[in-house]
C-alpha atoms as a PDB file:
ATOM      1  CA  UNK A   1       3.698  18.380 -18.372  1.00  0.00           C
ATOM      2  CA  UNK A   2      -0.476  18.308 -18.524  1.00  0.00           C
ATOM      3  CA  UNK A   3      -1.552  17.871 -15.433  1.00  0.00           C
ATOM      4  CA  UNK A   4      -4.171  15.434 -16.746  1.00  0.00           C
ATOM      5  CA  UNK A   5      -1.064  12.775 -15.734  1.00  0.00           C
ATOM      6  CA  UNK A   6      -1.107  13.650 -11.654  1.00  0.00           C
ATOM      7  CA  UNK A   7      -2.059  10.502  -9.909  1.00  0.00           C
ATOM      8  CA  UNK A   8      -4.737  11.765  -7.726  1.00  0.00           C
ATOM      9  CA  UNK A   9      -7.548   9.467  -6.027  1.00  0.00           C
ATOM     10  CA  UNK A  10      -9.556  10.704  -8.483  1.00  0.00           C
ATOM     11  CA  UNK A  11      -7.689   9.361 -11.130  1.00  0.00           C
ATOM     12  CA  UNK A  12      -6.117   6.390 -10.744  1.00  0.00           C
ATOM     13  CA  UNK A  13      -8.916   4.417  -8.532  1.00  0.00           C
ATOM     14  CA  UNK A  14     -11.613   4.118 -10.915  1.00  0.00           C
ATOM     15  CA  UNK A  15      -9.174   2.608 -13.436  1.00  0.00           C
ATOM     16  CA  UNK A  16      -7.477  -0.138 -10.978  1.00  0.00           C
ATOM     17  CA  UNK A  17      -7.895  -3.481 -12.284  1.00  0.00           C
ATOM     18  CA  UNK A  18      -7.686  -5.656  -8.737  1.00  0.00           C
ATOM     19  CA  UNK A  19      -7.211  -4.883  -4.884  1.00  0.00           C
ATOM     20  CA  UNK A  20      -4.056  -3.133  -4.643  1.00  0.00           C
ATOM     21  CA  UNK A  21      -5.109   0.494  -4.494  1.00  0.00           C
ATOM     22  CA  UNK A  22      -8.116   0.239  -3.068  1.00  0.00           C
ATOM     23  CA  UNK A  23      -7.099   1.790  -0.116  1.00  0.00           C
ATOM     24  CA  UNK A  24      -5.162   4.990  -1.830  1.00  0.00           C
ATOM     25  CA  UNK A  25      -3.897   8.195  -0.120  1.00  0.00           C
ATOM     26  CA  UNK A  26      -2.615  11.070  -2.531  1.00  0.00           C
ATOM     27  CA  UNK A  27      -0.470  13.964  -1.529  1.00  0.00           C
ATOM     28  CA  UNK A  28       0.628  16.786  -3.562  1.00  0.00           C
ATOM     29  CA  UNK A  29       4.377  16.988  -1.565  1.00  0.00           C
ATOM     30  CA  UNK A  30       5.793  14.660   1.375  1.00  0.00           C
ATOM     31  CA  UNK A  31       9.002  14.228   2.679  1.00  0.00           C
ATOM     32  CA  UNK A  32       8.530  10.297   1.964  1.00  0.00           C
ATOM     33  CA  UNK A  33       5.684   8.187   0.534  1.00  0.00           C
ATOM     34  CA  UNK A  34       6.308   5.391   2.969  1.00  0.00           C
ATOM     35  CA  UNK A  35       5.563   8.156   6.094  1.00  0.00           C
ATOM     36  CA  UNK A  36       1.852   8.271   4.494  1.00  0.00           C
ATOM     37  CA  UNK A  37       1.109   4.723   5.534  1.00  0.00           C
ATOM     38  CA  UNK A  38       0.655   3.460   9.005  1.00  0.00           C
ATOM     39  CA  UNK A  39       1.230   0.775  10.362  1.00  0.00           C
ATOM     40  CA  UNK A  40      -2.515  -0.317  10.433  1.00  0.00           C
ATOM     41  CA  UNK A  41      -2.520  -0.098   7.156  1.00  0.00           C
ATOM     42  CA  UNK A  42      -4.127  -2.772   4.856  1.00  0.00           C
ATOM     43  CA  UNK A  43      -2.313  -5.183   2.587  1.00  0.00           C
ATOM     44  CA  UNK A  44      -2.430  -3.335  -0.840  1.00  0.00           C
ATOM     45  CA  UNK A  45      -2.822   0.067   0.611  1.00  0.00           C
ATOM     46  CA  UNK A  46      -0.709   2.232  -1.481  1.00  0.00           C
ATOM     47  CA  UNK A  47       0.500   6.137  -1.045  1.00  0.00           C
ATOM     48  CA  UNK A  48       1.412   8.477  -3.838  1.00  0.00           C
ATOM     49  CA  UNK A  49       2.793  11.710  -3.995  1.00  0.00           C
ATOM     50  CA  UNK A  50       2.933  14.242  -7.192  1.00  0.00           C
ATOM     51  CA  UNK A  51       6.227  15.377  -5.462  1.00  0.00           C
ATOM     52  CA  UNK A  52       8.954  13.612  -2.585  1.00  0.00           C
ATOM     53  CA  UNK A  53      11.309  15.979  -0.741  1.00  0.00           C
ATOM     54  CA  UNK A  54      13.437  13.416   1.116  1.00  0.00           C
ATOM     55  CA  UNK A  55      13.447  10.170  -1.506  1.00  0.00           C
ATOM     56  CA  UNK A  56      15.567   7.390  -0.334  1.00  0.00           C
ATOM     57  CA  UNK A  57      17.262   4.808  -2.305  1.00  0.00           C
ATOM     58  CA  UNK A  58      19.184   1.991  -0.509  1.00  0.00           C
ATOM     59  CA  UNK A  59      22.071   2.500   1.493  1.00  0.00           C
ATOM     60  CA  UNK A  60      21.001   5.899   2.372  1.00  0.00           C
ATOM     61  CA  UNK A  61      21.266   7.648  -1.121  1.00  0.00           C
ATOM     62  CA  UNK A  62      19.053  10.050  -1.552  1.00  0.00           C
ATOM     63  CA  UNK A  63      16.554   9.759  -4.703  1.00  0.00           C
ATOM     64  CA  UNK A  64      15.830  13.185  -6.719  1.00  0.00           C
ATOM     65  CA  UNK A  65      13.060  14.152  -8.968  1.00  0.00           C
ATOM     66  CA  UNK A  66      11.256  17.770  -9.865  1.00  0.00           C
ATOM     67  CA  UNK A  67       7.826  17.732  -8.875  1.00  0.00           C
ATOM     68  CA  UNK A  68       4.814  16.238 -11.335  1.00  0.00           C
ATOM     69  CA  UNK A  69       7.401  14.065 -12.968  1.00  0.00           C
ATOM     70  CA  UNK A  70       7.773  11.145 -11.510  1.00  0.00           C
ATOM     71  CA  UNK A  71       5.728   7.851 -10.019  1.00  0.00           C
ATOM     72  CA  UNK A  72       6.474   8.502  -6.746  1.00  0.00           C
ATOM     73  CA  UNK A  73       4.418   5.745  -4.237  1.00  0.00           C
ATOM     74  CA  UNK A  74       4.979   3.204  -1.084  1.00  0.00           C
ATOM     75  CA  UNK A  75       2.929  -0.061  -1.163  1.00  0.00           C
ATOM     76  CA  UNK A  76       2.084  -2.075   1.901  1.00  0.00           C
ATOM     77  CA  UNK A  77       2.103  -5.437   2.304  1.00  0.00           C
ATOM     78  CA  UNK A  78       1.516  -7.898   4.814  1.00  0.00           C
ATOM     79  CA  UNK A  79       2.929 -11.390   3.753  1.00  0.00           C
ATOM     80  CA  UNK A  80       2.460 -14.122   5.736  1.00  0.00           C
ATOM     81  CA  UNK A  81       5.449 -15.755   5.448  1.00  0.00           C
ATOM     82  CA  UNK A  82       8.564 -16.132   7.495  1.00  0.00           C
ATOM     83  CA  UNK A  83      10.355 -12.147   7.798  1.00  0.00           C
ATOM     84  CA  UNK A  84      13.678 -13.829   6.559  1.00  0.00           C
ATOM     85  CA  UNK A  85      12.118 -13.673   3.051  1.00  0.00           C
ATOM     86  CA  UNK A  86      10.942  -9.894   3.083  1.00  0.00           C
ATOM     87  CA  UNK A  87      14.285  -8.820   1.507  1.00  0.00           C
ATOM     88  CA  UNK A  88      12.775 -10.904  -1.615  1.00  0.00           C
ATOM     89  CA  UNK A  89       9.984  -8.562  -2.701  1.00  0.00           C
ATOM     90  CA  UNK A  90      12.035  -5.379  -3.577  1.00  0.00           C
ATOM     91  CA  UNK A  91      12.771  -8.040  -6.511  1.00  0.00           C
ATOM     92  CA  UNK A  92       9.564  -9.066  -6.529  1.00  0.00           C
ATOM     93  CA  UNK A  93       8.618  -4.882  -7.132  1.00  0.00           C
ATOM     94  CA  UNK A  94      11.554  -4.862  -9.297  1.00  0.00           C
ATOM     95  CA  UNK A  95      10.276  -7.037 -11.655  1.00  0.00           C
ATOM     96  CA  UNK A  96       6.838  -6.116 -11.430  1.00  0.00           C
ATOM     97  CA  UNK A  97       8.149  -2.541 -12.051  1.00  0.00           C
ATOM     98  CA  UNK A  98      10.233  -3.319 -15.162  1.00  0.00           C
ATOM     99  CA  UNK A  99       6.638  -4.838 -16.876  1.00  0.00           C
ATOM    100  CA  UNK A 100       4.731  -1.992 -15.963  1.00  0.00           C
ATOM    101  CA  UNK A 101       7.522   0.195 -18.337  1.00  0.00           C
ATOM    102  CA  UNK A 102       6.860  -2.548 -20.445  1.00  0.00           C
ATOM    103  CA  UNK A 103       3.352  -2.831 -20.891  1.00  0.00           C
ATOM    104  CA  UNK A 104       2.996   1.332 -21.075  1.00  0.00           C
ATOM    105  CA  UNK A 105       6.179   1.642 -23.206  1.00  0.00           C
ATOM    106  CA  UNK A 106       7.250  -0.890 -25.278  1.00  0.00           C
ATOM    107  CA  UNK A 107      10.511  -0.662 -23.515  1.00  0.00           C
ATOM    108  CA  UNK A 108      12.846  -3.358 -22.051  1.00  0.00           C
ATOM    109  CA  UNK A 109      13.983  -2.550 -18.829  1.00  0.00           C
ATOM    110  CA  UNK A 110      16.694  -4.700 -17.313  1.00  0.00           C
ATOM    111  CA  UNK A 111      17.175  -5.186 -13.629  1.00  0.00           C
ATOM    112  CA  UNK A 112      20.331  -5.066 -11.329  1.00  0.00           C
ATOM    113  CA  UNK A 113      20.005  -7.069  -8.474  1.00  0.00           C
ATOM    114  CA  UNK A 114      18.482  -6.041  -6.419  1.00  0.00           C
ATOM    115  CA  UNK A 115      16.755  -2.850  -6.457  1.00  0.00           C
ATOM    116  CA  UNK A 116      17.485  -1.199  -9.971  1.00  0.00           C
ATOM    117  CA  UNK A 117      15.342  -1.239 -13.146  1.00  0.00           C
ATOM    118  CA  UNK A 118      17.291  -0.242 -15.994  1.00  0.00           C
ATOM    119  CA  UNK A 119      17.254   1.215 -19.938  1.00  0.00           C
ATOM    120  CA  UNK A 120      20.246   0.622 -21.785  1.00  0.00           C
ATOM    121  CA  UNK A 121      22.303   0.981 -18.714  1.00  0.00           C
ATOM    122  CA  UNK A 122      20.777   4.028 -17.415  1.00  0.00           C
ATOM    123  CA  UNK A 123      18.585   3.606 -14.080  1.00  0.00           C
ATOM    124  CA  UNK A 124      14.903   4.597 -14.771  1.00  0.00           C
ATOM    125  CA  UNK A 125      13.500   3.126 -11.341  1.00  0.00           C
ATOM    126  CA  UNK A 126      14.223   2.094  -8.095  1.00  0.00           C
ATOM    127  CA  UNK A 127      12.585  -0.111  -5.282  1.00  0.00           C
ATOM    128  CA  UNK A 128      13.384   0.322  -2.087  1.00  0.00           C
ATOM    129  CA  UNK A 129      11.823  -2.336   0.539  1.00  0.00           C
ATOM    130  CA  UNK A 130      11.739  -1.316   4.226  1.00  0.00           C
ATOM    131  CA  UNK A 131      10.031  -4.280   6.871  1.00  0.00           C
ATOM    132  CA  UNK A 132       8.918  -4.081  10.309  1.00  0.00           C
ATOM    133  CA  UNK A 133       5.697  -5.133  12.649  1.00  0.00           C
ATOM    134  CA  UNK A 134       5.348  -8.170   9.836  1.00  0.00           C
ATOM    135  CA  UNK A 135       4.575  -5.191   7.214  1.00  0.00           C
ATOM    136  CA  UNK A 136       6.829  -4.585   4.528  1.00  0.00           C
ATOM    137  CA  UNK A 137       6.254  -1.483   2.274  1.00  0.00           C
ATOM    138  CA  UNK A 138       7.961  -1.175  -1.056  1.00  0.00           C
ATOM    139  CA  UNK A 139       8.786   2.685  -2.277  1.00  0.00           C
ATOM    140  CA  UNK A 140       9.057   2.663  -5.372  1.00  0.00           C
ATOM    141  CA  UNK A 141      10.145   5.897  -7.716  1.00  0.00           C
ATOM    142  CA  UNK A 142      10.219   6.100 -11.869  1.00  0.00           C
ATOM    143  CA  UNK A 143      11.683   9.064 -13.896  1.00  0.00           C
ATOM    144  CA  UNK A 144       8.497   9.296 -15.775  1.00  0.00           C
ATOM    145  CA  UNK A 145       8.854  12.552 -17.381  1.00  0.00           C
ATOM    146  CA  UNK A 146      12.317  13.983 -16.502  1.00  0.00           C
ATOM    147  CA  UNK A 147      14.094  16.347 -19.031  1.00  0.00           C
ATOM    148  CA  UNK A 148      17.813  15.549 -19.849  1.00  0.00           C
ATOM    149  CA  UNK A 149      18.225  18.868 -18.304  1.00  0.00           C
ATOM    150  CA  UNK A 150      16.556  17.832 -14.690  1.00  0.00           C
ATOM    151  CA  UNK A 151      18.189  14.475 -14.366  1.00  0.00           C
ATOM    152  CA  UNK A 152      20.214  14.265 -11.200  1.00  0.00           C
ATOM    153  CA  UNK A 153      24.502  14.060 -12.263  1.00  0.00           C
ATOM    154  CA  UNK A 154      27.438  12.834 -10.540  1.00  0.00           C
ATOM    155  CA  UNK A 155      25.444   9.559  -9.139  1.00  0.00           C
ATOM    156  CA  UNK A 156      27.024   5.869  -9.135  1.00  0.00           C
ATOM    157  CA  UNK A 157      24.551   4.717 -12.247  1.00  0.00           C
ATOM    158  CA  UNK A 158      23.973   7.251 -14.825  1.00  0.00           C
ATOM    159  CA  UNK A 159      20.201   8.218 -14.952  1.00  0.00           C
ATOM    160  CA  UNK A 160      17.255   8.272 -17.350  1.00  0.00           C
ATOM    161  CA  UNK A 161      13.686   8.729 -18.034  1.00  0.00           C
ATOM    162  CA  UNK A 162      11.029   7.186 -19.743  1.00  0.00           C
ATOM    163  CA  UNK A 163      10.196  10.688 -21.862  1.00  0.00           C
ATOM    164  CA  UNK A 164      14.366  11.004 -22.717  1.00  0.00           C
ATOM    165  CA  UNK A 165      13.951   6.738 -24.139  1.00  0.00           C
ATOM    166  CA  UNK A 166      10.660   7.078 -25.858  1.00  0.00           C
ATOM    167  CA  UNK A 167      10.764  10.776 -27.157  1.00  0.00           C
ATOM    168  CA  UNK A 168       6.754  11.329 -25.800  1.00  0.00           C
ATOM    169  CA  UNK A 169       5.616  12.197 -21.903  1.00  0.00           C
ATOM    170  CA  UNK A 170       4.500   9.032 -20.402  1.00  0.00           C
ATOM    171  CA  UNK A 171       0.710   9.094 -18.788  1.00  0.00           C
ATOM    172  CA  UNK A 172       2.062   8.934 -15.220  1.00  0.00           C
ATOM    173  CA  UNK A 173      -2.009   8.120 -14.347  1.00  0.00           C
ATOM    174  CA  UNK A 174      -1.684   4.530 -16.776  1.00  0.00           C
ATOM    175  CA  UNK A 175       1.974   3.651 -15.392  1.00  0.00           C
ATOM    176  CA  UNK A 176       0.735   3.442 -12.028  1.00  0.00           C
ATOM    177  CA  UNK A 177      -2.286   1.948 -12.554  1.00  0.00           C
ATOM    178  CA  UNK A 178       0.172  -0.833 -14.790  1.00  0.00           C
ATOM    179  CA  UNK A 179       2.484  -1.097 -11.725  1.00  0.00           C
ATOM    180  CA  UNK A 180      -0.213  -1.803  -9.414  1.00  0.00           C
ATOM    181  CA  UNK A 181      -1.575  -4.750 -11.228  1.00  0.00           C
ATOM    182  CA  UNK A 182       1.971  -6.293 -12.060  1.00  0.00           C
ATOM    183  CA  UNK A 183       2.672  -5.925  -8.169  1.00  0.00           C
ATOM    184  CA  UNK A 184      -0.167  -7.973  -7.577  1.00  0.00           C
ATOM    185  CA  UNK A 185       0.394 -10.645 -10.053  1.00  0.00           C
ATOM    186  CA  UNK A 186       4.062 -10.554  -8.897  1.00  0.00           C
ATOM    187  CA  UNK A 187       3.320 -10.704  -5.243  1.00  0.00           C
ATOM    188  CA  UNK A 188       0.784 -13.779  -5.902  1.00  0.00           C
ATOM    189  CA  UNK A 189       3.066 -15.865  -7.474  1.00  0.00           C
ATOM    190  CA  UNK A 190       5.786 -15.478  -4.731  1.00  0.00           C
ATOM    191  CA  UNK A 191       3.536 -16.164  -2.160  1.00  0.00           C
ATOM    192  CA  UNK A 192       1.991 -18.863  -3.978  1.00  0.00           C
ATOM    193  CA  UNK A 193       5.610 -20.499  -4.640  1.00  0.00           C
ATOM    194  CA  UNK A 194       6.570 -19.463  -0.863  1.00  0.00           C
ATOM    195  CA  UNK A 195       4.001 -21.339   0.581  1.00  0.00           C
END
């Protein structure tokens, strides 16, 4: 992989196209993206890391991807509506998600409810929503450029990447900047219809 791709503040703020972003904090390795915000963070602040040592999907299951190959990222948000309907925006980043692969790719990912983003049956993303303090922050991973070779085995849904369904490396850089703005758009519809 170039390293042209690696989602540094450098490259992915100046092509944002609204607020989410604005506030951005890039790592080259972290444990967990969602440790790199606090709680005083600011709706829209998002955290990104090049490489994620101790990935999470939901029910504890741990999410896997070799370094520079992956989005890797935890966005925080501060809805103000009631906390019963937090659990609704890891759809919300589902979906938003899914176009982003969309919009970069061509590609039409399919979601299982309610975390999953999938390509031909084969899981290319996951969302994973955590809420507390009235925050919630989404961490969200994508098997960007993953090798057949790297892909983690034995899991409960068979894996893929973006590189293995298109046949080209992905521009990590343009597939976050994508996912940002279809989080947004997302996240101000459901508010709008929440309200």
């Amino acid at each position: 992989m170039s390293v042209e791709d690696t989602p540094t503040r450098e490259a992915v703020v100046p092509r944002l196209q609204g607020r989410f972003g604005r506030d951005y904090t890039y790592v080259d390795s972290t444990p967990s993206t969602q440790r790199l915000l606090p709680l005083d963070a600011p709706e829209g602040a998002v955290a990104v890391a090049n490489d994620q040592t101790e990935g999470r999907g939901r029910l504890g299951r741990r999410w896997e991807a070799p370094a520079g190959t992956s989005v890797l990222c935890s966005v925080q948000l501060r809805p103000p509506v009631d906390a019963a309907r937090f659990p609704e925006l890891t759809v919300v980043g589902a979906e938003a998600c899914a176009d982003a692969i969309h919009t970069v790719t061509g590609l039409e990912p399919a979601l299982k409810h309610p975390n999953d983003v999938l390509i031909g049956g084969r899981k290319v993303a996951g969302i994973l929503g955590e809420s507390a303090e009235g925050r919630v922050v989404l961490g969200i991973g994508i098997n960007a450029n993953i090798p057949a070779e790297e892909l983690p085995e034995g899991v409960r849904i068979p894996a893929t990447s973006l590189l293995i369904e298109t046949g080209e490396p992905v521009d990590r850089v343009e597939l976050l900047v994508e996912l940002l703005a279809a989080l947004e758009r997302h996240y101000d519809a459901w508010l709008a219809a929440a309200k």
